[in-house]
N, C-alpha and C. Protein backbone atom coordinates (compact mmCIF):
# COMPACT_ATOMS: atom_id res chain seq x y z
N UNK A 1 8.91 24.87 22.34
CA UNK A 1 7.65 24.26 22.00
C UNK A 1 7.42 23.09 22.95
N UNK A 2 6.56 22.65 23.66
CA UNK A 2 5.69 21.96 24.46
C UNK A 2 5.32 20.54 23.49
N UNK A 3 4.77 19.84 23.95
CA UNK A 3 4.00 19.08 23.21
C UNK A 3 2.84 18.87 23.92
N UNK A 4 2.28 19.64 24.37
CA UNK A 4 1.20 20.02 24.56
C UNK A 4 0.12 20.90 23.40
N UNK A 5 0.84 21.50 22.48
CA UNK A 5 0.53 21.81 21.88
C UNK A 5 1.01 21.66 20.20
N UNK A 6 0.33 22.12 19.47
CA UNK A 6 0.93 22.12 18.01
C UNK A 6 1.82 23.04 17.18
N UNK A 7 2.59 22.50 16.52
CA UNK A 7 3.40 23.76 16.09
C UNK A 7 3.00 24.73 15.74
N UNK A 8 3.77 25.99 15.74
CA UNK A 8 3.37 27.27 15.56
C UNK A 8 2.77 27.55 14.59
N UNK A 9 1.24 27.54 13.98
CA UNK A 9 0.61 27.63 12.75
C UNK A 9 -0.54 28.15 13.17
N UNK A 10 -0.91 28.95 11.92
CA UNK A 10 -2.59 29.97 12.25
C UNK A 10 -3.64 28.65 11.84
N UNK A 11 -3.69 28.03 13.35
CA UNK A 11 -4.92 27.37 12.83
C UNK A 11 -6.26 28.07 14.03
N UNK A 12 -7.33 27.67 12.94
CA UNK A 12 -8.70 27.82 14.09
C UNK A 12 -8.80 27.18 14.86
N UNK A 13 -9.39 27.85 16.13
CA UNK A 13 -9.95 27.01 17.32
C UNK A 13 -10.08 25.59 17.24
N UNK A 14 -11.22 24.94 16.10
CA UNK A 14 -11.41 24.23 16.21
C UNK A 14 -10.87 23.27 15.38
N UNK A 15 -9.48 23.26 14.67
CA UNK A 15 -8.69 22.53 13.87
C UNK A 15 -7.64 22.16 15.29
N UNK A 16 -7.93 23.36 15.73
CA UNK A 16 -6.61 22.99 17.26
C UNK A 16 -7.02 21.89 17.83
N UNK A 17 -8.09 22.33 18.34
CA UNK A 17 -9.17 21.04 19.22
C UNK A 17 -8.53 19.66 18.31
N UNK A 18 -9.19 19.76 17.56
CA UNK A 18 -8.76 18.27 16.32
C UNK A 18 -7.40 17.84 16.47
N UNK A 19 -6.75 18.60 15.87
CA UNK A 19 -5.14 17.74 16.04
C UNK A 19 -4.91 17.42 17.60
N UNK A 20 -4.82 18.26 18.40
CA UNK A 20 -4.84 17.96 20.00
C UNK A 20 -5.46 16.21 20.02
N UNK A 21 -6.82 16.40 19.85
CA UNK A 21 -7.21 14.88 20.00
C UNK A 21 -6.51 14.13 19.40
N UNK A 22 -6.32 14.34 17.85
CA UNK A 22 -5.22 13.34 17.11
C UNK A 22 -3.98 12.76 17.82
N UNK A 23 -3.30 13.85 18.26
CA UNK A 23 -2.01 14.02 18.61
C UNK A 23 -2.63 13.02 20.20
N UNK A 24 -3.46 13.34 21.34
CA UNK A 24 -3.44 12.54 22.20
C UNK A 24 -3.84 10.85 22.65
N UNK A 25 -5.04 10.98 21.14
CA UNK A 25 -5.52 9.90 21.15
C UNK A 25 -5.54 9.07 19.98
N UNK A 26 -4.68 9.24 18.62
CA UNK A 26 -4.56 8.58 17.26
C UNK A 26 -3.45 7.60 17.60
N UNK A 27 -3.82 6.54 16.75
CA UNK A 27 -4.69 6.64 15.15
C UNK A 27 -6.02 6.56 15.69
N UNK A 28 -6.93 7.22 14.88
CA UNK A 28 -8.51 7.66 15.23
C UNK A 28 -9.07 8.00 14.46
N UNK A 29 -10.38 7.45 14.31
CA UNK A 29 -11.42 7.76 13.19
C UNK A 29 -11.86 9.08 12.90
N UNK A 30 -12.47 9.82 11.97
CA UNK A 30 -13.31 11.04 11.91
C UNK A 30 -14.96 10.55 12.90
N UNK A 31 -14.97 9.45 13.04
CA UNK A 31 -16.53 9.29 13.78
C UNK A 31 -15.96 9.66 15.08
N UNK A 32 -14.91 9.05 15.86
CA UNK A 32 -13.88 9.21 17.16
C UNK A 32 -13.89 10.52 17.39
N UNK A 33 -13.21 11.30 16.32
CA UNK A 33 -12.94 12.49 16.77
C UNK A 33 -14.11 12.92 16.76
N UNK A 34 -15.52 13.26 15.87
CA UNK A 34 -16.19 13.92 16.05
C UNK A 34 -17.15 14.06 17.27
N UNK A 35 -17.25 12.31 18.11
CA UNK A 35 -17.57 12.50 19.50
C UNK A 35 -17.14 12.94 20.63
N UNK A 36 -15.49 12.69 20.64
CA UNK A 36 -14.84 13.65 21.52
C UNK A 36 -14.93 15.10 21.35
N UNK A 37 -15.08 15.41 20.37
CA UNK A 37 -15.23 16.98 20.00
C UNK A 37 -16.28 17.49 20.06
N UNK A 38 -17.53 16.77 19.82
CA UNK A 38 -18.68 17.64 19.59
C UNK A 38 -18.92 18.29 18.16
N UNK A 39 -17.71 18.27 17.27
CA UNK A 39 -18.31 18.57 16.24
C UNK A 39 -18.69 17.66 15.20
N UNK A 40 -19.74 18.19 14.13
CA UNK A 40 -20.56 17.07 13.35
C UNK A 40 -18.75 16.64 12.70
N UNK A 41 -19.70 15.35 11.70
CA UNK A 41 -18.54 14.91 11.36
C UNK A 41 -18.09 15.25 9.84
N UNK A 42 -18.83 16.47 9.46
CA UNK A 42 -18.58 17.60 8.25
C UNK A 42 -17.10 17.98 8.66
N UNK A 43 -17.82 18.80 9.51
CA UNK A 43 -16.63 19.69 10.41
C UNK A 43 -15.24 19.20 10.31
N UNK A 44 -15.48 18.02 11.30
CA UNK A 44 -14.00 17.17 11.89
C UNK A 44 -13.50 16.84 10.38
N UNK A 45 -14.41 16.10 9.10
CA UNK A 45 -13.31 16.21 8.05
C UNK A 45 -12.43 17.24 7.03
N UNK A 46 -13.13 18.74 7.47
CA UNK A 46 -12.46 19.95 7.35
C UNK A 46 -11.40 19.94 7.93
N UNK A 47 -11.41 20.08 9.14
CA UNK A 47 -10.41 20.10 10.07
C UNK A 47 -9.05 19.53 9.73
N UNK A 48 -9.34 18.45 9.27
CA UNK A 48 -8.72 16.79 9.04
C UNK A 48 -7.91 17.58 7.85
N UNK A 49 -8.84 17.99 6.67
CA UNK A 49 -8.35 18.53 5.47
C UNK A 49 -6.99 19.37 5.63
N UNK A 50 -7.68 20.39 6.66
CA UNK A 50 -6.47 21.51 6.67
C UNK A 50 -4.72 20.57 7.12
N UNK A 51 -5.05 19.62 8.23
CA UNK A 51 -4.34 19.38 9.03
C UNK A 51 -3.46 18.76 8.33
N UNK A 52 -3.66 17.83 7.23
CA UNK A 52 -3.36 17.00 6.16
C UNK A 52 -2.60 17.54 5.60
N UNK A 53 -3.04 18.94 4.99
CA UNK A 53 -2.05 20.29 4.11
C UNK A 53 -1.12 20.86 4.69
N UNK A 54 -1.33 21.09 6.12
CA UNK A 54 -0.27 21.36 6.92
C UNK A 54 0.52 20.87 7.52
N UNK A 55 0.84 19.00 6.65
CA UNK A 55 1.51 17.82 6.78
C UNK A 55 1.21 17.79 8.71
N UNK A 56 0.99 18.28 9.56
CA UNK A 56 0.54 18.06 10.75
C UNK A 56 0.04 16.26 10.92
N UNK A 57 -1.08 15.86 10.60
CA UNK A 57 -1.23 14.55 10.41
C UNK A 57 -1.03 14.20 8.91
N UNK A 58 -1.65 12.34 9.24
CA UNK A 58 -1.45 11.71 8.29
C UNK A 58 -2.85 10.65 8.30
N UNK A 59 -3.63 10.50 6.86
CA UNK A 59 -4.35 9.45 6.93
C UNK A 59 -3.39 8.17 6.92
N UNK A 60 -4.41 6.91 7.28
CA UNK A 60 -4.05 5.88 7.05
C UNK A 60 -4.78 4.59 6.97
N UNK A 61 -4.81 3.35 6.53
CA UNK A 61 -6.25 2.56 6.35
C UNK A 61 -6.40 2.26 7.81
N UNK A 62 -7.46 1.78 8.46
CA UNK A 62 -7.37 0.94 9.16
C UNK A 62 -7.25 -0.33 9.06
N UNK A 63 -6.29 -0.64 10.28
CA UNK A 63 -5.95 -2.22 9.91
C UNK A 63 -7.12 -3.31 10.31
N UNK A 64 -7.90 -2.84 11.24
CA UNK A 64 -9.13 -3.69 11.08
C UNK A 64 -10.26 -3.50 10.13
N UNK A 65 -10.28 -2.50 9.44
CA UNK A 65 -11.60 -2.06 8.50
C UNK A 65 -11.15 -1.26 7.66
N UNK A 66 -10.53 -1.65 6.28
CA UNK A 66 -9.43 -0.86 4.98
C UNK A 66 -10.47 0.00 4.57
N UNK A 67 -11.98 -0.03 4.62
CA UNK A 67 -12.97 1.18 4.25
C UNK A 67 -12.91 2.54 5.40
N UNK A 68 -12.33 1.99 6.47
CA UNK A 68 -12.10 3.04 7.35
C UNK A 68 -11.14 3.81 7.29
N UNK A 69 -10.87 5.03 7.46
CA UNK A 69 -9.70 5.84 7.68
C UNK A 69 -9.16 6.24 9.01
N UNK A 70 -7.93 5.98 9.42
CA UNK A 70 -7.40 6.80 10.74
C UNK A 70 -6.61 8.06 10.30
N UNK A 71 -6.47 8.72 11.82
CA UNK A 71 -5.28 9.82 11.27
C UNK A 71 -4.27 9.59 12.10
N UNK A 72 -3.39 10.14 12.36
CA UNK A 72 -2.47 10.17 13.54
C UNK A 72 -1.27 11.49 12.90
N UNK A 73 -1.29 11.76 14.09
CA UNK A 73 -0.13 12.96 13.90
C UNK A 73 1.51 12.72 13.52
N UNK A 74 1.49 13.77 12.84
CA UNK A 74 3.35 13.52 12.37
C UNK A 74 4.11 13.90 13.56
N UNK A 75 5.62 13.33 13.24
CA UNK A 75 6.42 14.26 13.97
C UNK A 75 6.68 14.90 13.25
N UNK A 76 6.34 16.56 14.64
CA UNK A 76 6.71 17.87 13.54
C UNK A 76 7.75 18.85 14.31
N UNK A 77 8.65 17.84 15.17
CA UNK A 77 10.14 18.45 16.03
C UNK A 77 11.05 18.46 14.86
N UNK A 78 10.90 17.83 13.41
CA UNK A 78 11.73 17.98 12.87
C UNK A 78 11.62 18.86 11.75
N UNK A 79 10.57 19.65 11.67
CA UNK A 79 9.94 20.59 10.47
C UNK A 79 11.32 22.10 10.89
């Protein structure tokens, strides 16, 4: 496995896209991701959802704005 990519899991296209950004550029907002991505920001918190279930990331408050949420990716070399 690379870390270029995410562990071996059936995700969609565009959940891939998502963690990828997470994983390159978190901790990061759902507004963040949804501009790097292009998708609305419905979408990106689907995405977010699955990724969450598939312990892949993790929310967390932000430390400048506790109404905000970040995500950032787990380590998943040890799954």
């Amino acid at each position: 496995m690379t870390d270029e990519h995410p562990p071996e899991r059936d995700l969609a296209p565009a959940t891939t896209c998502v963690y990828l950004l997470v994983y390159h550029h978190g901790p990061i907002t759902p507004t963040r991701l949804s501009k790097l991505s292009g998708y609305s920001r419905r979408h990106v918190h689907r995405c977010l959802a699955r990724l969450v279930d598939a312990g892949l990331v993790e929310p967390d408050s932000d430390p400048a704005d506790r109404r905000q949420t970040t995500y950032e990716s787990t380590d998943f070399d040890d799954r």
